[in-house]
Protein backbone atom coordinates (compact mmCIF):
# COMPACT_ATOMS: atom_id res chain seq x y z
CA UNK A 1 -9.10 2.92 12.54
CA UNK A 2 -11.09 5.42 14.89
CA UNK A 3 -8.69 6.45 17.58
CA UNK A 4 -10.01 7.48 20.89
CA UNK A 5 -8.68 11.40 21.53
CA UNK A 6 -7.69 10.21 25.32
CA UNK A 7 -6.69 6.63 27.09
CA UNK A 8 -10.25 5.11 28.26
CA UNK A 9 -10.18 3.61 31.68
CA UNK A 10 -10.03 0.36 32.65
CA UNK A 11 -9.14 -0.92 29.31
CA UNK A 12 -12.68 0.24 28.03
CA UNK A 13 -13.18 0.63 24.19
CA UNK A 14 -9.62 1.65 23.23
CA UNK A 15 -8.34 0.12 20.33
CA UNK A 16 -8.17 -3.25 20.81
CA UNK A 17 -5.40 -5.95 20.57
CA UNK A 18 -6.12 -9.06 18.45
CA UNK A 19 -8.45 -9.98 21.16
CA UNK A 20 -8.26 -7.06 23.83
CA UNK A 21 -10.07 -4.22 24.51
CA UNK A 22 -13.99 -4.78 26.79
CA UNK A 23 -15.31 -3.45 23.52
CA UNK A 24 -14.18 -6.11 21.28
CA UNK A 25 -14.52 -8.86 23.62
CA UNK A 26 -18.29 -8.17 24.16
CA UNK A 27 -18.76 -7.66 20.32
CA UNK A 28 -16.64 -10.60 19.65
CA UNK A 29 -18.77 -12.74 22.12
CA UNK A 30 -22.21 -11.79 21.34
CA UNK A 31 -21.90 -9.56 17.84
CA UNK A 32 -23.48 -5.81 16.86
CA UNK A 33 -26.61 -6.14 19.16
CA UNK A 34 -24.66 -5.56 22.59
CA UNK A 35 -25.31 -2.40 24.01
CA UNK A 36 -22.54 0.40 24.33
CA UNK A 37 -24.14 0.52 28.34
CA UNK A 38 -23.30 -3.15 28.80
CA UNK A 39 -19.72 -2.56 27.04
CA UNK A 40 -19.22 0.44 29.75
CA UNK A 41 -20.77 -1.45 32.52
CA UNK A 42 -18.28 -4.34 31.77
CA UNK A 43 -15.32 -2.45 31.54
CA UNK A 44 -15.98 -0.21 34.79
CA UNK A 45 -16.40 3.03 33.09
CA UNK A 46 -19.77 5.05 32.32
CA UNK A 47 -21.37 4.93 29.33
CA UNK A 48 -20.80 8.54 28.69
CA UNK A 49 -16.65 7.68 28.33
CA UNK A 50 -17.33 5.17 26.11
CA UNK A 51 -19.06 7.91 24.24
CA UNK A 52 -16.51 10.84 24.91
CA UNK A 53 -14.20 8.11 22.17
CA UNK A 54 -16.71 6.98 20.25
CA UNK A 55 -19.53 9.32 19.62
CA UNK A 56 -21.95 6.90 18.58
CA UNK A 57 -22.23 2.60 18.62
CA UNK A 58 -21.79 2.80 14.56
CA UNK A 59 -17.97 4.34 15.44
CA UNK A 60 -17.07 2.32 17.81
CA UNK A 61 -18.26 -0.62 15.54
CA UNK A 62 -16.48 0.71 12.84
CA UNK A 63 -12.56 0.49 14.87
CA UNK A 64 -13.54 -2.83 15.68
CA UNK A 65 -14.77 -3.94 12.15
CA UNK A 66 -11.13 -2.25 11.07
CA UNK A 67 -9.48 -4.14 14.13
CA UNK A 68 -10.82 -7.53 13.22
CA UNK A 69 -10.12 -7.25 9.21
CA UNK A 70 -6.75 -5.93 10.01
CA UNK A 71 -6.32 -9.21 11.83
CA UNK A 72 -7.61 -11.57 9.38
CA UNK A 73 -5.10 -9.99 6.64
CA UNK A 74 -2.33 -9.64 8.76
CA UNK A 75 -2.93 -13.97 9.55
CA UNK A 76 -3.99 -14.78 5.54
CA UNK A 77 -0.26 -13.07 4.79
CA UNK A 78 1.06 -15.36 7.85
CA UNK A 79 -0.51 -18.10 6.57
CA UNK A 80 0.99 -17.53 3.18
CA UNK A 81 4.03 -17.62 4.68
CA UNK A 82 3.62 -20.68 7.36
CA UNK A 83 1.60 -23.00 5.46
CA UNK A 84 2.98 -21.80 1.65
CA UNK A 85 0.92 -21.01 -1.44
CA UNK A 86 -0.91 -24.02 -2.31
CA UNK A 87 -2.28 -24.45 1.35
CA UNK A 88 -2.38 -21.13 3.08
CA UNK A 89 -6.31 -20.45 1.29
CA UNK A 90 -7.62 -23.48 3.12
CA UNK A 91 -6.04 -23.03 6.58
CA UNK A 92 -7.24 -19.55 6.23
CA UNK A 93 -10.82 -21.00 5.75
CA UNK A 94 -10.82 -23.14 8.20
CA UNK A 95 -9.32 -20.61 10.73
CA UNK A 96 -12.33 -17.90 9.74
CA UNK A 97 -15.08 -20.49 10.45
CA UNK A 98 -14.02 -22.85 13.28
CA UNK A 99 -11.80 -20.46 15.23
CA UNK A 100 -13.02 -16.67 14.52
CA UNK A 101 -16.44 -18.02 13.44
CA UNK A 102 -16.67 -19.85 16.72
CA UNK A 103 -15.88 -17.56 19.28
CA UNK A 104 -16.14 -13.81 16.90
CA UNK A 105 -19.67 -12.70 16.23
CA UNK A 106 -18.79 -9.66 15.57
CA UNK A 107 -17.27 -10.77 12.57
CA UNK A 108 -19.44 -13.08 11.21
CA UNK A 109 -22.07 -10.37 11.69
CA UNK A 110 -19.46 -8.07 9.27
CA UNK A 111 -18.80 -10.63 6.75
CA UNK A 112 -22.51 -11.34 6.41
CA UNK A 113 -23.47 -8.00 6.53
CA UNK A 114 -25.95 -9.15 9.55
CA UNK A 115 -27.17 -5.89 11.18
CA UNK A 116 -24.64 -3.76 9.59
CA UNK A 117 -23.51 -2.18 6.83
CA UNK A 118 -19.73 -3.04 6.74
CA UNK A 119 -18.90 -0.58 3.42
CA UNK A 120 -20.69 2.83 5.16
CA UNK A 121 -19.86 1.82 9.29
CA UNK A 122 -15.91 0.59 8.09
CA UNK A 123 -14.78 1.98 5.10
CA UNK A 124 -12.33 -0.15 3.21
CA UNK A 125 -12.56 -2.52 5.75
CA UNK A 126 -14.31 -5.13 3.62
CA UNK A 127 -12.10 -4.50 0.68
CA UNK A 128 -9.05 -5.24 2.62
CA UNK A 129 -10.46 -8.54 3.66
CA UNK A 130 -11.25 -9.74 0.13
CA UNK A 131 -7.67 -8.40 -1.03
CA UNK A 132 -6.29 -10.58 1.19
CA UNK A 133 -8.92 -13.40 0.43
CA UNK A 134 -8.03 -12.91 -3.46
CA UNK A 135 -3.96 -13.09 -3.10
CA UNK A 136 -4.79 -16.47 -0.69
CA UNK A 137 -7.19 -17.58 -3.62
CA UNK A 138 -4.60 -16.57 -6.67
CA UNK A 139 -2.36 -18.37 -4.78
CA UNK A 140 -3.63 -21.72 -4.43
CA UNK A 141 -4.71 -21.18 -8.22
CA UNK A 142 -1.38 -20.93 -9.27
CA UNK A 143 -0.22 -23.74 -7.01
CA UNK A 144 -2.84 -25.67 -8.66
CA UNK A 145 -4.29 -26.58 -5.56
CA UNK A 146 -7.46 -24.25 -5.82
CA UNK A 147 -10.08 -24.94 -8.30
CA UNK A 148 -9.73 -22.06 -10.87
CA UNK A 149 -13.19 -21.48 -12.23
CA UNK A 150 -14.12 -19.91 -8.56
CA UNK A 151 -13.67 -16.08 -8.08
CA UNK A 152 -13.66 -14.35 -4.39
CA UNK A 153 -16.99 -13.61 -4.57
CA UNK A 154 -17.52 -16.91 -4.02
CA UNK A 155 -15.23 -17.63 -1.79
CA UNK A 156 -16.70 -15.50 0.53
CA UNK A 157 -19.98 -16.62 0.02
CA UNK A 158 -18.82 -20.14 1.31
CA UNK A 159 -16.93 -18.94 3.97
CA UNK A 160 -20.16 -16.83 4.86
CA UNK A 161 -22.57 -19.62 4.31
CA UNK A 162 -19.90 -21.94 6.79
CA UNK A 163 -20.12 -19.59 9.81
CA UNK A 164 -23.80 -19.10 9.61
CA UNK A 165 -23.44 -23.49 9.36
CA UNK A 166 -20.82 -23.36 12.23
CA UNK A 167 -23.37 -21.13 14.48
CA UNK A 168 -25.98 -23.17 13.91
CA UNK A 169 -23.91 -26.47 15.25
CA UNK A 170 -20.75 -26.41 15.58
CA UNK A 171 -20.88 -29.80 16.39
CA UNK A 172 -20.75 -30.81 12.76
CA UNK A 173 -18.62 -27.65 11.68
CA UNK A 174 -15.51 -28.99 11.50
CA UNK A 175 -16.48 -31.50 9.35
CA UNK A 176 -18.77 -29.84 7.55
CA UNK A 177 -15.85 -27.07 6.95
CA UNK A 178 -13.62 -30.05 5.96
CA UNK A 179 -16.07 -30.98 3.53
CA UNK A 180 -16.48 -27.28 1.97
CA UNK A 181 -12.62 -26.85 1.61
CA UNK A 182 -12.25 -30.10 -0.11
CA UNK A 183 -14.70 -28.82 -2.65
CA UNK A 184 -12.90 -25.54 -3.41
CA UNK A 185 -9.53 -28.22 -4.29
CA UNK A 186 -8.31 -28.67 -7.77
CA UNK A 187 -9.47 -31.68 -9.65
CA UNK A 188 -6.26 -34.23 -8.64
């Protein structure tokens, strides 16, 4: 992750917490289309300190791309752990769309690829979060609880296609969600 060379005031755009940091908040609220001003403005700092750690909006995008797929991992291995093999790919799902998808448009914008290309502005960010999305799928394969003839690639796809659903009402997303997941279950 870009590290800023000094401590930002104010809790600025240092690197954030699993939900800290102004920078992260804002781009968690309202996604890639919130101005670095704003960001400073919010966090009580000029725009130019926010720059002094992050030279331009694609960097400071880019540590909290790496911030928020760190996260997701780190909970998919938690989940594996928590709710066991068999289950951990569907809580997992549901998390992504109903509780990061819901309040995180920063990564929804990521996973979609919305505005931003996730491979040049985070490195090896996006390929950590389908590592972790493949052991949680492998997983539930082996269990026997995941339909085998699906590959990552889809997975994502659904989870993708479920947060744009979830933004659009999230009135129905839960359900909807529910619905999803119990198509991505082994024939019983």
């Amino acid at each position: 992750m870009a590290q800023p060379t000094r401590p930002l005031g104010a809790g600025a755009a240092g690197p954030p917490g699993p939900r800290g940091g102004v920078a992260d908040e804002n781009i968690w609220a309202e996604g890639f289309w919130v101005a670095i001003d704003e960001i400073a403005r919010r966090a009580g700092v000029g725009a130019g300190t926010v720059y002094r750690h992050f030279p331009t909006k694609e960097a400071l995008f880019a540590a909290v791309i790496e911030n928020r797929m760190k996260h997701a991992a780190e909970e998919g291995h938690a989940l594996l752990k928590s709710e066991g093999p068999g289950e951990a790919i569907f809580a997992f799902l549901r998390s992504i769309v109903l509780q990061w998808g819901a309040t995180d448009r920063g990564l929804v914008d990521a996973l979609a690829g919305f505005g931003i290309d996730i491979a040049s502005a985070a490195p090896g960010a996006e390929e950590a979060f389908l590592a972790v999305l493949g052991e949680l799928l492998r997983a539930a394969q082996q269990a026997g609880t995941a339909r085998p003839d699906i590959g990552v690639g889809e997975v994502k796809a659904i989870l993708v296609g479920c947060q744009a659903m979830e933004a659009y009402n999230s009135a129905v997303a839960e359900r909807v969600t529910d619905v999803v997941v119990d198509g991505l279950r082994a024939a019983r």
